[in-house]
Protein backbone atom coordinates (compact mmCIF):
# COMPACT_ATOMS: atom_id res chain seq x y z
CA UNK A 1 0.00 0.00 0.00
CA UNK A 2 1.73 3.57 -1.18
CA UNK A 3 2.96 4.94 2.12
CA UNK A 4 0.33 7.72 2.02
CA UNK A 5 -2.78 6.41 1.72
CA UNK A 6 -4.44 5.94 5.20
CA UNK A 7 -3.64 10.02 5.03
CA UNK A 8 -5.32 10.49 1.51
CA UNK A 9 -8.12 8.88 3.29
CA UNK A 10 -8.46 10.66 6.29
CA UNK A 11 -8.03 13.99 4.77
CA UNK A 12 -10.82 12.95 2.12
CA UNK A 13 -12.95 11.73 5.36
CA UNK A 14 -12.08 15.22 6.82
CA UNK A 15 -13.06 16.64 3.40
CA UNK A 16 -16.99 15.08 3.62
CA UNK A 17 -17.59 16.12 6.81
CA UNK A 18 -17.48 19.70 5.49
CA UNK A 19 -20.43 18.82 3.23
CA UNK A 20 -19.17 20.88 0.51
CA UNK A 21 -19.45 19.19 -3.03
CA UNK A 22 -16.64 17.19 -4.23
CA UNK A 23 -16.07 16.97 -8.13
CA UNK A 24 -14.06 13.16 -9.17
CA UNK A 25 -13.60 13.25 -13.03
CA UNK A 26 -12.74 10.31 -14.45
CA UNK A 27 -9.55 8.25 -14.86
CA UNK A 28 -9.15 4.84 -16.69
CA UNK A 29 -5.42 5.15 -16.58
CA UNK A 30 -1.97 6.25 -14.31
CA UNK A 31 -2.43 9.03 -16.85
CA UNK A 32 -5.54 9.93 -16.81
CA UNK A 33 -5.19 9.99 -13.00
CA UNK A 34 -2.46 12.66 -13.10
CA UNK A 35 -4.36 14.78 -15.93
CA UNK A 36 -6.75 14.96 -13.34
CA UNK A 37 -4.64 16.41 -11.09
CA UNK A 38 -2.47 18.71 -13.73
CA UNK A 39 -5.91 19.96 -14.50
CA UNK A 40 -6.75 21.16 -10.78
CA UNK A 41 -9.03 18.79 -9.00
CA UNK A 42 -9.14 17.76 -5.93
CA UNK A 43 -10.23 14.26 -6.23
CA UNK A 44 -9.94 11.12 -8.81
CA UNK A 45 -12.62 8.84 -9.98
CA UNK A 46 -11.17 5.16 -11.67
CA UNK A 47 -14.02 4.47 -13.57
CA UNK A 48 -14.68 0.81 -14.38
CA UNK A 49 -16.29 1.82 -17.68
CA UNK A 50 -13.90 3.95 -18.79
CA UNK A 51 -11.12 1.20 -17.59
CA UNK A 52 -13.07 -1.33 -19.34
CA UNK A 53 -13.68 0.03 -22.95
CA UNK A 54 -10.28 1.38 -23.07
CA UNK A 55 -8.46 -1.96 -21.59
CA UNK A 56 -10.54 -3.89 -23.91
CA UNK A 57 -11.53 -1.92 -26.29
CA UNK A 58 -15.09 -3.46 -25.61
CA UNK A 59 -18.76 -2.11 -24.33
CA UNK A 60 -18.77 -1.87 -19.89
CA UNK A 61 -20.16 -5.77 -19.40
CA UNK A 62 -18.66 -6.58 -16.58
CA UNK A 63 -15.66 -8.59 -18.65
CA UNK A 64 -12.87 -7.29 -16.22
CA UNK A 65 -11.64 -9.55 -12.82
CA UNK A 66 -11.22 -8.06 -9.57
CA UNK A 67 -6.97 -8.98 -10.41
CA UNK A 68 -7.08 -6.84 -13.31
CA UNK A 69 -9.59 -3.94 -11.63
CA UNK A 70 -7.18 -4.18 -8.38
CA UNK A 71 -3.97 -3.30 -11.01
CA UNK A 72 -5.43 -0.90 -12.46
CA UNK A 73 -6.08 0.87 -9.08
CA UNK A 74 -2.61 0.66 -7.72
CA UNK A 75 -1.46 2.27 -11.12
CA UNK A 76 -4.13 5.18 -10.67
CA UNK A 77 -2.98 5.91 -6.55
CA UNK A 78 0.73 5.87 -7.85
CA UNK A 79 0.03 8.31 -10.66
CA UNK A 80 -1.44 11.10 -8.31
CA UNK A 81 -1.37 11.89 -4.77
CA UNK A 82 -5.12 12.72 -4.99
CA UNK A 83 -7.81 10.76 -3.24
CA UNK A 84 -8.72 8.18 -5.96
CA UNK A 85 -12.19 6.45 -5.42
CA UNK A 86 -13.14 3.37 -7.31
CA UNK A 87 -15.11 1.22 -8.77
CA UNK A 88 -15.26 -2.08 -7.58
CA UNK A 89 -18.51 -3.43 -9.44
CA UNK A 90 -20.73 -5.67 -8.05
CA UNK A 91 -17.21 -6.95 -5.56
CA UNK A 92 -17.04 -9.61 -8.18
CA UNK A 93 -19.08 -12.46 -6.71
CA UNK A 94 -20.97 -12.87 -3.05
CA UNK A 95 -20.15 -11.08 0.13
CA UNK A 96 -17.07 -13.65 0.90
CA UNK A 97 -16.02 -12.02 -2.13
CA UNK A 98 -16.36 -8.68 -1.40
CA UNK A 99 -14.47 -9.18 1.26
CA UNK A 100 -11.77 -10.33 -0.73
CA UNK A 101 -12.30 -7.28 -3.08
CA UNK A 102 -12.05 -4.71 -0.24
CA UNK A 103 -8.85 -6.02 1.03
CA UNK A 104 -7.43 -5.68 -2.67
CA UNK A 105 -8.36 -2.52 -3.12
CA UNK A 106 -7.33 -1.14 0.22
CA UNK A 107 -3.80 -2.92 -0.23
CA UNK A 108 -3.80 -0.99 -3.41
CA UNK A 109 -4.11 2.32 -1.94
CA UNK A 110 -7.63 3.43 -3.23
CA UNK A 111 -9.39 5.96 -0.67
CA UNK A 112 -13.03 4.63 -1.52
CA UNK A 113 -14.85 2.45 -3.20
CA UNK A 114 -17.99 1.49 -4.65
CA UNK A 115 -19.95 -1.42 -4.63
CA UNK A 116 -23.41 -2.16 -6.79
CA UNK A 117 -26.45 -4.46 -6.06
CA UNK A 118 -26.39 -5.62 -9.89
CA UNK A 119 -26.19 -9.20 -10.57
CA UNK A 120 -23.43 -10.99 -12.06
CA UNK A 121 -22.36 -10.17 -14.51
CA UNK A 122 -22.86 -6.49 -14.23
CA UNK A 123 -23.34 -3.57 -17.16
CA UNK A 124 -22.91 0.20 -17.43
CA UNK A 125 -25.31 1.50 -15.04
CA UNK A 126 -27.13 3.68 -17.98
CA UNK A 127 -27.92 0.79 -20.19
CA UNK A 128 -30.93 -0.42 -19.84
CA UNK A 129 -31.37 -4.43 -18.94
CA UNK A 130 -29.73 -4.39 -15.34
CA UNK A 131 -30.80 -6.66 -13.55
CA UNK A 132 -30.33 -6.22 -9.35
CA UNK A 133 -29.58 -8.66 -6.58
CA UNK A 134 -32.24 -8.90 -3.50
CA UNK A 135 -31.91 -6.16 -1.36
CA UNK A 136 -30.93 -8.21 1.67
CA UNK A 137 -28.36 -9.85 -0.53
CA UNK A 138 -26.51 -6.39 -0.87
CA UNK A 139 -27.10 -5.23 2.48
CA UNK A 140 -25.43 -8.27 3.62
CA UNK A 141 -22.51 -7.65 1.18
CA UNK A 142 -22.19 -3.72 2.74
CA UNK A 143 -21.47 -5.28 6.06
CA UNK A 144 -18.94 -7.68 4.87
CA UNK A 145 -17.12 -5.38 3.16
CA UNK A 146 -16.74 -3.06 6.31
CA UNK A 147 -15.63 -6.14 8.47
CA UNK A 148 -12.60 -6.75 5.78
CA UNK A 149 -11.48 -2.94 5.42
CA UNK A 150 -8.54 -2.78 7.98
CA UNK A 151 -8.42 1.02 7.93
CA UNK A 152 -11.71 2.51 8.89
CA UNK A 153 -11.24 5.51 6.68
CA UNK A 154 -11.63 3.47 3.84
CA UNK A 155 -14.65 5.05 2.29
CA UNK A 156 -17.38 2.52 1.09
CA UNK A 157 -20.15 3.46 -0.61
CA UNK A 158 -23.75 1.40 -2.05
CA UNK A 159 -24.77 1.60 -5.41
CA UNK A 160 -28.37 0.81 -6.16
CA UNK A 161 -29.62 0.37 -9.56
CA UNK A 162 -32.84 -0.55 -8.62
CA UNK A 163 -34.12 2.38 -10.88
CA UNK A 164 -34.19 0.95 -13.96
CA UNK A 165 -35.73 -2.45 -13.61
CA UNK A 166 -37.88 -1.81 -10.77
CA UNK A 167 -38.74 1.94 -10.56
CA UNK A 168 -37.59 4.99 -7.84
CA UNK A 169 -39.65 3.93 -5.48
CA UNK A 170 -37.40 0.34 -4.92
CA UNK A 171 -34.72 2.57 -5.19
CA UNK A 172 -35.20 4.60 -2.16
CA UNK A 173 -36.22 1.74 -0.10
CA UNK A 174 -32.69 -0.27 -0.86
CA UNK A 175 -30.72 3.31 -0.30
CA UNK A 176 -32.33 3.22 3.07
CA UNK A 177 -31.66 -0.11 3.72
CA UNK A 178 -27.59 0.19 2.78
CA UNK A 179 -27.43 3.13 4.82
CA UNK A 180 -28.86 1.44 7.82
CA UNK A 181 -26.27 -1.75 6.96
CA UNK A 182 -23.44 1.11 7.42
CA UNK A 183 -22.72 2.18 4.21
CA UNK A 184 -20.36 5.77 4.13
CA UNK A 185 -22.32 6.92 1.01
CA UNK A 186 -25.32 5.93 -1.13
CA UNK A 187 -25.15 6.06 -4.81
CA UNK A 188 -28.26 6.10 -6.65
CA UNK A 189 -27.06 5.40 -10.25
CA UNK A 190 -29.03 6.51 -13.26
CA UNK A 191 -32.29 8.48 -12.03
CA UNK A 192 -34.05 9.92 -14.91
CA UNK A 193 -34.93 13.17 -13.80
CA UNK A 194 -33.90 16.43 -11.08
CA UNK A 195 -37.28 15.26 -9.07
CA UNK A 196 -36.11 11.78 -8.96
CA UNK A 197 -32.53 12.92 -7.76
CA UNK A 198 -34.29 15.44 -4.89
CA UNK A 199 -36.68 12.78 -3.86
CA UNK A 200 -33.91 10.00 -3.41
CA UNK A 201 -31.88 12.69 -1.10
CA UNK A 202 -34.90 13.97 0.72
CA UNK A 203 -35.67 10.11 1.49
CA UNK A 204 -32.05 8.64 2.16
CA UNK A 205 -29.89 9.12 4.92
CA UNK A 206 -26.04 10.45 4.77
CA UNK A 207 -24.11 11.51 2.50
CA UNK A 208 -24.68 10.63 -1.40
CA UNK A 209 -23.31 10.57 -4.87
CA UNK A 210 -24.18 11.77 -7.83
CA UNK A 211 -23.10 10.16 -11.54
CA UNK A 212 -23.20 12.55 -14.05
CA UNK A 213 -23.16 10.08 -16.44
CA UNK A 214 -25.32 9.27 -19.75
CA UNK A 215 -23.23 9.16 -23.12
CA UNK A 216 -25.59 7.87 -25.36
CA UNK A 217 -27.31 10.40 -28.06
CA UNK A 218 -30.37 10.56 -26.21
CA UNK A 219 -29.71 11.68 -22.72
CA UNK A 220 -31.23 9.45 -19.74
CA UNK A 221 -29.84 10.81 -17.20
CA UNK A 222 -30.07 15.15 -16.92
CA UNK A 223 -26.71 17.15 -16.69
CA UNK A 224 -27.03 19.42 -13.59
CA UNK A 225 -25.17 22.39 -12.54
CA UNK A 226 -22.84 21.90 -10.06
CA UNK A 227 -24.53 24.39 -7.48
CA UNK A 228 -27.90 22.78 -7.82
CA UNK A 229 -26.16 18.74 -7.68
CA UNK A 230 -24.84 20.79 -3.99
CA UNK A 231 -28.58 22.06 -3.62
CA UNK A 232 -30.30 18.90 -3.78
CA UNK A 233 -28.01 17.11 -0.90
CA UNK A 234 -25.62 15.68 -2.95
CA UNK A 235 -21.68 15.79 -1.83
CA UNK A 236 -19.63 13.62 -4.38
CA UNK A 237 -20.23 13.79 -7.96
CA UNK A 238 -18.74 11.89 -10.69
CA UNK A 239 -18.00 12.67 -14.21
CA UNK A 240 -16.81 9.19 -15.06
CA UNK A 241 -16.38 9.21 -19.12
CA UNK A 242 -16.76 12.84 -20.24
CA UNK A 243 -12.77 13.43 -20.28
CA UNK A 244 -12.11 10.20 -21.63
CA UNK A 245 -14.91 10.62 -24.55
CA UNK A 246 -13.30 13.80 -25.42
CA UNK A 247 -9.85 12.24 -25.76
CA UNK A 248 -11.15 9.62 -27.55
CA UNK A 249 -12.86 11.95 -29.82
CA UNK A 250 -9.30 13.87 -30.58
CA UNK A 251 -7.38 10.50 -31.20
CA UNK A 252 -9.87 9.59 -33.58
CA UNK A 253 -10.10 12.75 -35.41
CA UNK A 254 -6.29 12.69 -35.05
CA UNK A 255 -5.82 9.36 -36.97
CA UNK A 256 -8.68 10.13 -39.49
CA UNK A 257 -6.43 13.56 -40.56
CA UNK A 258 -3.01 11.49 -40.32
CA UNK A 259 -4.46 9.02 -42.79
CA UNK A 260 -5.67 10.75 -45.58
CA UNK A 261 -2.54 13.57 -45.40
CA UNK A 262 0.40 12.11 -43.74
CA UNK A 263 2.86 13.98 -42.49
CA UNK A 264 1.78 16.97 -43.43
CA UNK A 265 -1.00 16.83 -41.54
CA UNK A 266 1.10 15.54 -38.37
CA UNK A 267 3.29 18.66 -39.09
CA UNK A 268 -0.21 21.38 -38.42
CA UNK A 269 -0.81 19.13 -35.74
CA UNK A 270 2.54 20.14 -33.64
CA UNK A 271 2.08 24.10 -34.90
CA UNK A 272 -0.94 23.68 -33.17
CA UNK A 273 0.51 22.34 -29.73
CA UNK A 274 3.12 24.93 -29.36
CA UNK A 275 3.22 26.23 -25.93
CA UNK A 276 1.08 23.98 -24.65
CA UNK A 277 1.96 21.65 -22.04
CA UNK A 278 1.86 18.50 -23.97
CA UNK A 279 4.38 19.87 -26.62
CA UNK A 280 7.52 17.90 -25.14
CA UNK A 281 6.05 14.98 -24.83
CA UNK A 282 9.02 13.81 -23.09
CA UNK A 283 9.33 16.00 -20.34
CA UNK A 284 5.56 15.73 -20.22
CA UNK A 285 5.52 12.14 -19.24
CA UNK A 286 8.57 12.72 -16.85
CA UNK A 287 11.93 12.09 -17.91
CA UNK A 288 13.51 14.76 -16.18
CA UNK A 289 11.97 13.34 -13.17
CA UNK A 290 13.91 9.74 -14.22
CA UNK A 291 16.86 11.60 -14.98
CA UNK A 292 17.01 13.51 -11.39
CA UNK A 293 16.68 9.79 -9.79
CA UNK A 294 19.68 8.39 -12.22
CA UNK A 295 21.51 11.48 -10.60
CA UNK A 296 20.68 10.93 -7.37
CA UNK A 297 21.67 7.44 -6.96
CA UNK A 298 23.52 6.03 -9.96
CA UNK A 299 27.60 6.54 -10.14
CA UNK A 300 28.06 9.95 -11.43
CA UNK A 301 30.69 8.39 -13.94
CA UNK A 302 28.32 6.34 -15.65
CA UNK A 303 25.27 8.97 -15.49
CA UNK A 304 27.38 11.53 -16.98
CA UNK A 305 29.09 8.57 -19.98
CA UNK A 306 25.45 8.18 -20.19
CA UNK A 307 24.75 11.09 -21.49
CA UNK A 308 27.83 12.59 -23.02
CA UNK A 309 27.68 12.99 -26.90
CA UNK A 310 24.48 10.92 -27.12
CA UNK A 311 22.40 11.79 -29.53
CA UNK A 312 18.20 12.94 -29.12
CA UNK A 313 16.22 14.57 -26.60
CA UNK A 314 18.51 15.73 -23.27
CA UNK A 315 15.99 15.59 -20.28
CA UNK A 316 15.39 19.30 -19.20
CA UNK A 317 15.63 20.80 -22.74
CA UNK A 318 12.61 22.60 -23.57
């Protein structure tokens, strides 16, 4: 476990308690996690959509093992010194699972995590055809995930998506019931409306999240301003694909333009990145960093044969 994570956690517990909103973008990568903090937030979201179309390269099924999920999130806590909160699915099996799962993800470093009463296998929350364990099922999965978390700041939060196959109304009853089996948080996942979102935090207990999610054409989930997501009792929200879309949307267009003019094309491309911060790539991604280790505890004599009269890009150059 990094070295600073039971302090990521308590600071993040500390930062709840204020009840001010959070915002957790999105991060399916070490990268993304540290573009996330480059960028200015305060908190990172590892979302296990975004992880698994861009892992894959295939639609959020529920195709991903807790192994690979648990990798992923030691990558993203390394990457940033943010609070990273996950997504653990449905804990990948029963609660003797989810035990399991909880352990991973705390050795891993990850300052919260999520946990959904979908059943096996799971989908993207805002496709329709969920289908939802019973209640008791999940409430009995909440309190074995608390008994296997060895540092009680580990955040854990219940996601219900109860909405879609069996209305608000089931909803609210099961984020009742995970609050009173200890949950930290209660995330209602894809409500279709504002009224839906106010009467699940009128109704539920504790603190709550909020997915701004949806990325199909037709929206089924509404996009809320920030101050009125605060208004309606909401503390954490997530915005788990909307950076990684728009990435994805550049690549593409990137490759489209490379194909059908070449280098030429590339060439517009870099007059277009000048001065901004991805224009050295190289220092970008860190090797000055490397370079400052290999410094620090290599033999001078063979950092500095190294680097004499070799040819490319000298870490620090602009």
């Amino acid at each position: 476990m990094p070295p600073d994570a039971r302090a990521r956690r308590a600071s993040f517990r500390k930062r709840l308690a204020s009840g001010d909103l959070i915002l957790a973008p999105g991060a399916d990568s070490g990268m993304g996690a540290s573009l996330v903090e480059r960028a200015g937030h305060e908190c990172v979201y590892m979302t296990g959509s975004g992880v698994a179309n861009k892992l894959l390269g295939k639609a959020d099924v529920g195709l991903l093992s807790l192994t690979e999920m648990a990798m992923m999130v030691r990558f993203l806590v390394q990457a940033t010194r943010l609070p990273v909160i996950a997504d653990a699915d449905s804990g990948y099996g029963n609660a003797v699972n989810v035990m399991r799962t909880v352990e991973e993800y705390e050795a891993a470093g990850a300052t919260g995590l999520h946990l959904e009463d979908q059943e096996v296998p799971k989908r993207c929350g805002s496709i329709a055809g969920k289908e939802v364990v019973p209640a008791e099922e999940m409430a009995g999965k909440i309190r074995a995930a608390l008994n296997a978390r060895g540092d009680e700041n580990l955040v854990l939060i219940a996601r219900t998506d109860a909405r879609g196959p069996h209305g608000l109304d089931e909803a609210i009853r099961r984020g009742q019931l995970y609050a009173a089996a200890g949950a930290d948080m209660i995330f209602p996942d894809a409500l279709l409306s504002v009224e839906e979102y106010a009467a699940f935090a009128r109704a539920v207990p504790g603190p709550k999240v909020f997915n701004m999610g949806g990325y199909a054409r037709k929206r089924t989930t509404p996009k809320i301003p920030l101050g009125q997501v605060a208004e309606l009792g909401y503390c954490l929200v997530l915005f788990p694909l909307a950076s990684i879309r728009a990435g994805i949307r550049s690549e593409l267009d990137f490759l489209v333009g490379l194909r059908e003019r070449g280098t030429e094309f590339e060439v517009e491309h870099l007059r277009e990145l000048e001065g901004h911060a991805v224009e050295n790539w190289y220092e970008f991604t860190g090797i000055s960093d490397i370079r400052a280790l290999e410094d620090r505890y290599l033999p001078a004599a063979s950092v500095a044969a190294r680097y004499t009269n070799s040819a490319g890009h000298m870490p620090g150059e602009d």
